[in-house]
Protein backbone atom coordinates (compact mmCIF):
# COMPACT_ATOMS: atom_id res chain seq x y z
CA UNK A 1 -103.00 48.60 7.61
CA UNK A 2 -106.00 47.55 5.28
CA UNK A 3 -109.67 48.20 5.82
CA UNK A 4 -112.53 46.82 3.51
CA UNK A 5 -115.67 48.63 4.24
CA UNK A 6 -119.04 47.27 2.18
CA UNK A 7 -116.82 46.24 -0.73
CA UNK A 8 -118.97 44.79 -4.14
CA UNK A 9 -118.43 43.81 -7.09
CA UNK A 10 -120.94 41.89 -9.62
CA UNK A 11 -120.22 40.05 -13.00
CA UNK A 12 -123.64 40.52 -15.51
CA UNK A 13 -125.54 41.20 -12.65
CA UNK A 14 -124.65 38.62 -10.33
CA UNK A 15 -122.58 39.27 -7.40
CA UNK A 16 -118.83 38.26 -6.98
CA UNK A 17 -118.60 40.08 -3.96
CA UNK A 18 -121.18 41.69 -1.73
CA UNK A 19 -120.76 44.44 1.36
CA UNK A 20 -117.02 42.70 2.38
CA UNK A 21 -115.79 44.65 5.08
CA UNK A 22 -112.93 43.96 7.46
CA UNK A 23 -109.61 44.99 8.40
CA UNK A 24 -105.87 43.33 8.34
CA UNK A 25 -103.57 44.27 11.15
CA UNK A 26 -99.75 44.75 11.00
CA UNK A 27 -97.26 42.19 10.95
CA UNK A 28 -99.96 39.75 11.00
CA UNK A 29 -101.66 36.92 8.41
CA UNK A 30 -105.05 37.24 7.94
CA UNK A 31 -106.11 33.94 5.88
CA UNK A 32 -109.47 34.45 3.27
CA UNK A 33 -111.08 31.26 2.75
CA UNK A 34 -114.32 29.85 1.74
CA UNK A 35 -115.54 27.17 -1.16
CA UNK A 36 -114.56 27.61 -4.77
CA UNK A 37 -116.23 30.61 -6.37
CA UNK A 38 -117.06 32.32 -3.20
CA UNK A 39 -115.32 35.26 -4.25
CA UNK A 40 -111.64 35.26 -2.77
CA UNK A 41 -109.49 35.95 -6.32
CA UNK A 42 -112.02 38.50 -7.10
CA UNK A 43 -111.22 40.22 -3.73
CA UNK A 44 -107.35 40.03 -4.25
CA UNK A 45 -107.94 41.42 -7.61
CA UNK A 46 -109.71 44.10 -5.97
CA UNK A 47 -107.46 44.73 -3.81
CA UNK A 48 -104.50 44.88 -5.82
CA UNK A 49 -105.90 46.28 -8.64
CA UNK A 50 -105.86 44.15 -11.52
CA UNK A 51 -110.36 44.78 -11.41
CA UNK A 52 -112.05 47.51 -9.45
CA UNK A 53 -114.92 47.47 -6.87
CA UNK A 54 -118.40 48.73 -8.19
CA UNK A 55 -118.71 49.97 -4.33
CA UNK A 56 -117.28 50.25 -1.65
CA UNK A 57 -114.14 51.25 0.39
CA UNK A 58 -110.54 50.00 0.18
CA UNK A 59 -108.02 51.81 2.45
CA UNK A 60 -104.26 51.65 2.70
CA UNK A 61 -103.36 53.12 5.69
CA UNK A 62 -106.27 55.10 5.29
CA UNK A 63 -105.41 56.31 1.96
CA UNK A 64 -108.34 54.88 -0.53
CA UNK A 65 -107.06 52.88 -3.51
CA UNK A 66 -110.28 51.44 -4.82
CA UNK A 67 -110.30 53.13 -7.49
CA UNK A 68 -106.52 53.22 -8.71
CA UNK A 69 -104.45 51.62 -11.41
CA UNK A 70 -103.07 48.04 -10.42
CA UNK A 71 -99.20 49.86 -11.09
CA UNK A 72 -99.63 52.43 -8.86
CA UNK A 73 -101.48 50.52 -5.93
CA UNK A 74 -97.98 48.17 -6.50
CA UNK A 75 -95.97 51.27 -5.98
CA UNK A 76 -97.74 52.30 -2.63
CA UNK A 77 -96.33 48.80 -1.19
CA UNK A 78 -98.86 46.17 -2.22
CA UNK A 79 -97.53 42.74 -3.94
CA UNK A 80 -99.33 39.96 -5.22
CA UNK A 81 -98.98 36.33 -6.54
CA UNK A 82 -101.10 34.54 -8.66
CA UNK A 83 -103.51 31.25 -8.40
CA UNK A 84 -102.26 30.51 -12.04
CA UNK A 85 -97.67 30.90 -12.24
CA UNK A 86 -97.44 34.53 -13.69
CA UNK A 87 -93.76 33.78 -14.80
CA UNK A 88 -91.63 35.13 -17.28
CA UNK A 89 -90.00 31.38 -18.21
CA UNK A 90 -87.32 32.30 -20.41
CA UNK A 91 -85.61 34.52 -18.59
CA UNK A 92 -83.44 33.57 -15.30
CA UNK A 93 -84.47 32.73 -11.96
CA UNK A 94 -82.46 36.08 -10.53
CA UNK A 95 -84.34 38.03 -13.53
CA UNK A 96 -88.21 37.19 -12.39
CA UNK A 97 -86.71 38.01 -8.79
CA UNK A 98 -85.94 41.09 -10.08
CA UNK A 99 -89.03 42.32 -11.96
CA UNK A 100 -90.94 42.63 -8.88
CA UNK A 101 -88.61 46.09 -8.06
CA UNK A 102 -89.37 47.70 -10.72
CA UNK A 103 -91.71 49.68 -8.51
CA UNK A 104 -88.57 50.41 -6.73
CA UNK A 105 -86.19 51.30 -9.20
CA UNK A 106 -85.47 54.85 -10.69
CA UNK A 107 -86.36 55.02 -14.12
CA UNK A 108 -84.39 57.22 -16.44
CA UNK A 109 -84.06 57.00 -20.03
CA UNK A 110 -80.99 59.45 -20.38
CA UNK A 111 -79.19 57.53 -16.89
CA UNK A 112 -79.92 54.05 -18.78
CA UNK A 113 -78.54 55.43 -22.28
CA UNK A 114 -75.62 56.92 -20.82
CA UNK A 115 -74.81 53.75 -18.51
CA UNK A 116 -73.99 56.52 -15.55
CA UNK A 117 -72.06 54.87 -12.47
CA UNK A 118 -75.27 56.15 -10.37
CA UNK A 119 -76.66 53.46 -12.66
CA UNK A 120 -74.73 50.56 -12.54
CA UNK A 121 -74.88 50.87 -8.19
CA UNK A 122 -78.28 50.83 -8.79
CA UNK A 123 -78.41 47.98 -10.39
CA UNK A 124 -75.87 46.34 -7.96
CA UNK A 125 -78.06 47.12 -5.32
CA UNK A 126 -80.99 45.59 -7.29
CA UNK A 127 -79.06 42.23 -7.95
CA UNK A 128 -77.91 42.12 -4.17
CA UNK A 129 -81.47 42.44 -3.13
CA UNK A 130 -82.63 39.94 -5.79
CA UNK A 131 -80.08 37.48 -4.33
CA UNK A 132 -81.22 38.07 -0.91
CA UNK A 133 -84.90 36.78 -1.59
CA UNK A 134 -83.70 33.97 -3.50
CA UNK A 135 -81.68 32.87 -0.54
CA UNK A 136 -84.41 33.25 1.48
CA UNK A 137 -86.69 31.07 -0.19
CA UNK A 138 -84.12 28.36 -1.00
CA UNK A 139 -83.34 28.74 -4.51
CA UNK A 140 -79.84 30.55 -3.95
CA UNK A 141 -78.16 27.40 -6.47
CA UNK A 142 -80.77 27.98 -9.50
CA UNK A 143 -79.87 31.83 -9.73
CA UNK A 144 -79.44 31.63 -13.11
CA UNK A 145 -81.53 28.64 -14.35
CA UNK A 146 -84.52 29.69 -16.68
CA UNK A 147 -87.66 29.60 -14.90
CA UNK A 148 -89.10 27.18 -17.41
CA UNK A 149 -86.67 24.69 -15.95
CA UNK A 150 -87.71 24.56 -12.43
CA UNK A 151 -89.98 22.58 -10.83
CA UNK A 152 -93.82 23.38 -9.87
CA UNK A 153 -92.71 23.71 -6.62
CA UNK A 154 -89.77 25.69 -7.08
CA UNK A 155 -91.60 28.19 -9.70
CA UNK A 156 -94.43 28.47 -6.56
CA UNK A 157 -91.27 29.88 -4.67
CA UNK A 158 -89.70 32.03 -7.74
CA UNK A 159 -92.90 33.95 -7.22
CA UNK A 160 -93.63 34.56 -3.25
CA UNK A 161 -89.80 35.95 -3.92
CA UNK A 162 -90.54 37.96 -6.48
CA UNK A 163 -93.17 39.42 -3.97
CA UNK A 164 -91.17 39.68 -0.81
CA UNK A 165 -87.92 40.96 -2.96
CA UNK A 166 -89.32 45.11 -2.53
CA UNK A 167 -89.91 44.88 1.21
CA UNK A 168 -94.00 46.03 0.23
CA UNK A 169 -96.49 46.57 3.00
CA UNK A 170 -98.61 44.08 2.37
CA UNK A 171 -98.66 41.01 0.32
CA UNK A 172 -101.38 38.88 -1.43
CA UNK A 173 -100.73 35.37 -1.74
CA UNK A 174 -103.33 33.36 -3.59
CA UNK A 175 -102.92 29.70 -3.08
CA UNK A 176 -99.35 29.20 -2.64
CA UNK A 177 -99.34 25.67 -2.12
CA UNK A 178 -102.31 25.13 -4.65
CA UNK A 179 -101.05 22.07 -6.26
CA UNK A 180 -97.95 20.80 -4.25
CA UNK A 181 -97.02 17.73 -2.51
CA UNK A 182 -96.67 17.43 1.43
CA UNK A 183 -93.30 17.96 1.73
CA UNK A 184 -93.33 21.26 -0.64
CA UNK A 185 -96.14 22.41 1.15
CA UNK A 186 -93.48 22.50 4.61
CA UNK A 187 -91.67 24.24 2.64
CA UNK A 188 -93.85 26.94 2.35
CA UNK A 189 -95.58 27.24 5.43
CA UNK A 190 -91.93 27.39 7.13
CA UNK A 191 -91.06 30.35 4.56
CA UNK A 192 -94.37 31.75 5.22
CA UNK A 193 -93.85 31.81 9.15
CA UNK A 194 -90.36 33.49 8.52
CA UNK A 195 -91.82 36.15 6.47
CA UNK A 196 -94.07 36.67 9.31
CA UNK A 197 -91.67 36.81 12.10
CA UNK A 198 -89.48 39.72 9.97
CA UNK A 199 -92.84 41.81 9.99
CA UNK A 200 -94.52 41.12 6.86
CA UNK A 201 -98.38 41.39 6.61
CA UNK A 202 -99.96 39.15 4.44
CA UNK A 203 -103.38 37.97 3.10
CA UNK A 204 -103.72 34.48 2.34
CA UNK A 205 -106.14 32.85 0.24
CA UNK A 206 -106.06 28.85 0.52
CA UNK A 207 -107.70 25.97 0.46
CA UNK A 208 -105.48 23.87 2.94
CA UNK A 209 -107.48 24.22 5.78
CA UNK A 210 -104.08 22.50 7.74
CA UNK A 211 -101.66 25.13 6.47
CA UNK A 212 -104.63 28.16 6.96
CA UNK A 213 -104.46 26.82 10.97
CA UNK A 214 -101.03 26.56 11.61
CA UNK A 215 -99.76 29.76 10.25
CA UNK A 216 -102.63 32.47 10.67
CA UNK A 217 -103.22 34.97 13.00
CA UNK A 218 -106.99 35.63 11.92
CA UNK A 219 -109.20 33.50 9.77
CA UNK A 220 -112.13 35.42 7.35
CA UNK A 221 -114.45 33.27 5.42
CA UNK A 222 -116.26 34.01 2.51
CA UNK A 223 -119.34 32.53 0.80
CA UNK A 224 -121.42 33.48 -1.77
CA UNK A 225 -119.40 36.59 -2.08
CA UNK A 226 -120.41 37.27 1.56
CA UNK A 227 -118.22 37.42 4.66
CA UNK A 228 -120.22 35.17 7.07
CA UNK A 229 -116.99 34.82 9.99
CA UNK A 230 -113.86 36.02 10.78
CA UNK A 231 -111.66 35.78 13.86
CA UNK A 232 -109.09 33.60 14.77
CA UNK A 233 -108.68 29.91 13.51
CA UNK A 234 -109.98 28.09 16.61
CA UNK A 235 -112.73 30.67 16.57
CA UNK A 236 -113.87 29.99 13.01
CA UNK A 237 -112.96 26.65 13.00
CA UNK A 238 -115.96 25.72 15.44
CA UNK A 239 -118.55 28.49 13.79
CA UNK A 240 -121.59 26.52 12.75
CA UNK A 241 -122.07 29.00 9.94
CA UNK A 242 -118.59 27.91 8.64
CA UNK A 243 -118.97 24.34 8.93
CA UNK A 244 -121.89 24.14 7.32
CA UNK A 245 -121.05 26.44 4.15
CA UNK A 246 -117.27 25.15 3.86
CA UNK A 247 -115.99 22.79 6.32
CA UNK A 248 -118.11 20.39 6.50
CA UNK A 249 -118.91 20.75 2.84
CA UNK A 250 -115.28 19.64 2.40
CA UNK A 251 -115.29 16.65 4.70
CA UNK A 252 -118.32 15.80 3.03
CA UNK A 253 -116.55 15.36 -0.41
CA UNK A 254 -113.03 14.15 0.92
């Protein structure tokens, strides 16, 4: 579905990200992990658009969107959360749900003016959808609650259904447990595992090495802003090169 080929990108001279190449299958999780600052947001952003590559390749089903704008890469199927909450916390639960299809929805200044029935099923079908995601991710009772009034954990999940509402090819998820307790973390992983068994394909980016083993299907590490292993987690798990430049450098500091 995705293919990085030699994919760079420096910051005042000094490399983020240096010749990343590899490639995410379908209906599979591909985990990115490696030590802070070893370049995995910078790749996401990359990916999704929010920065650009200064070389390299990045292929949606062999279409190359290295070089596009972060809406339109969203409107070929690719969705994203964020390290740091990107919420709108004002406005509803169901309403954040339903700002991630507005790559989906048909925009029309006359049809909104006129309030068209074509319009209003529309937006039924919107809301239906919305409600749909929200169910799936446990938060069918806070529908209309203003995001500002949930908790971390619950704002983590406002956003991975926000991603998942639009049925994209591919979604990002960087660190969706970043900052959650044990159980909330469960949580997660379990709706991780059912996004995975209805076909998704995601890329993860996380630090919990226990989550990254039990739901993953292949494992690339990054260091430096080089790829130094990928395959899958029992694989990379026992590379010497990994536990030297993350693993062990974890243990060593737990």
């Amino acid at each position: 579905m995705l293919e990085l080929k030699k994919v760079s990108r420096w910051f005042g001279g000094l490399p983020a990200l240096e010749d990343v190449s590899f490639r995410l299958e379908t209906g599979r999780i591909t985990a990115l992990i490696g030590p802070n600052g070893a370049g995995k947001s910078t790749l996401i952003n990359c990916i999704s658009g929010v920065d650009q590559a200064d070389q390299g390749r990045i292929r949606l089903d062999g279409r190359a969107i290295e070089s596009l704008p972060a809406h339109t890469i969203a409107g070929l199927g690719i969705s994203r959360t964020f390290q740091n909450l990107k919420l709108f916390s004002r406005l509803s639960v169901l309403d954040n749900v339903l700002a991630g299809l507005t790559v989906t929805a048909e925009r029309s200044f006359l049809l909104s003016m006129l309030r068209l029935p074509r319009l209003r099923h529309q937006e039924r079908k919107l809301r239906l959808l919305g409600l749909e995601a929200l169910d799936d991710f446990g938060l069918a009772d806070k529908v209309d609650w203003p995001a500002a009034a949930l908790s971390y954990g619950e704002k983590k999940r406002v956003e991975m259904a926000r991603a998942f509402v639009s049925a994209p090819h591919l979604v990002l998820l960087d660190e969706p447990v970043a900052g959650l307790n044990n159980e909330e973390t469960a949580h997660v992983a379990r709706h991780i595992r059912q996004q995975r068994n209805a076909g998704h394909t995601m890329l993860l980016v996380e630090h919990d090495m226990d989550l990254v083993m039990d739901v993953a299907d292949q494992v690339v590490v990054l260091d430096s802003g080089r790829c130094i292993a990928s395959g899958t987690p029992a694989a990379v798990r026992s590379n010497p090169l990994v536990l030297e430049a993350y693993l062990g450098r974890m243990e060593a500091t737990a």
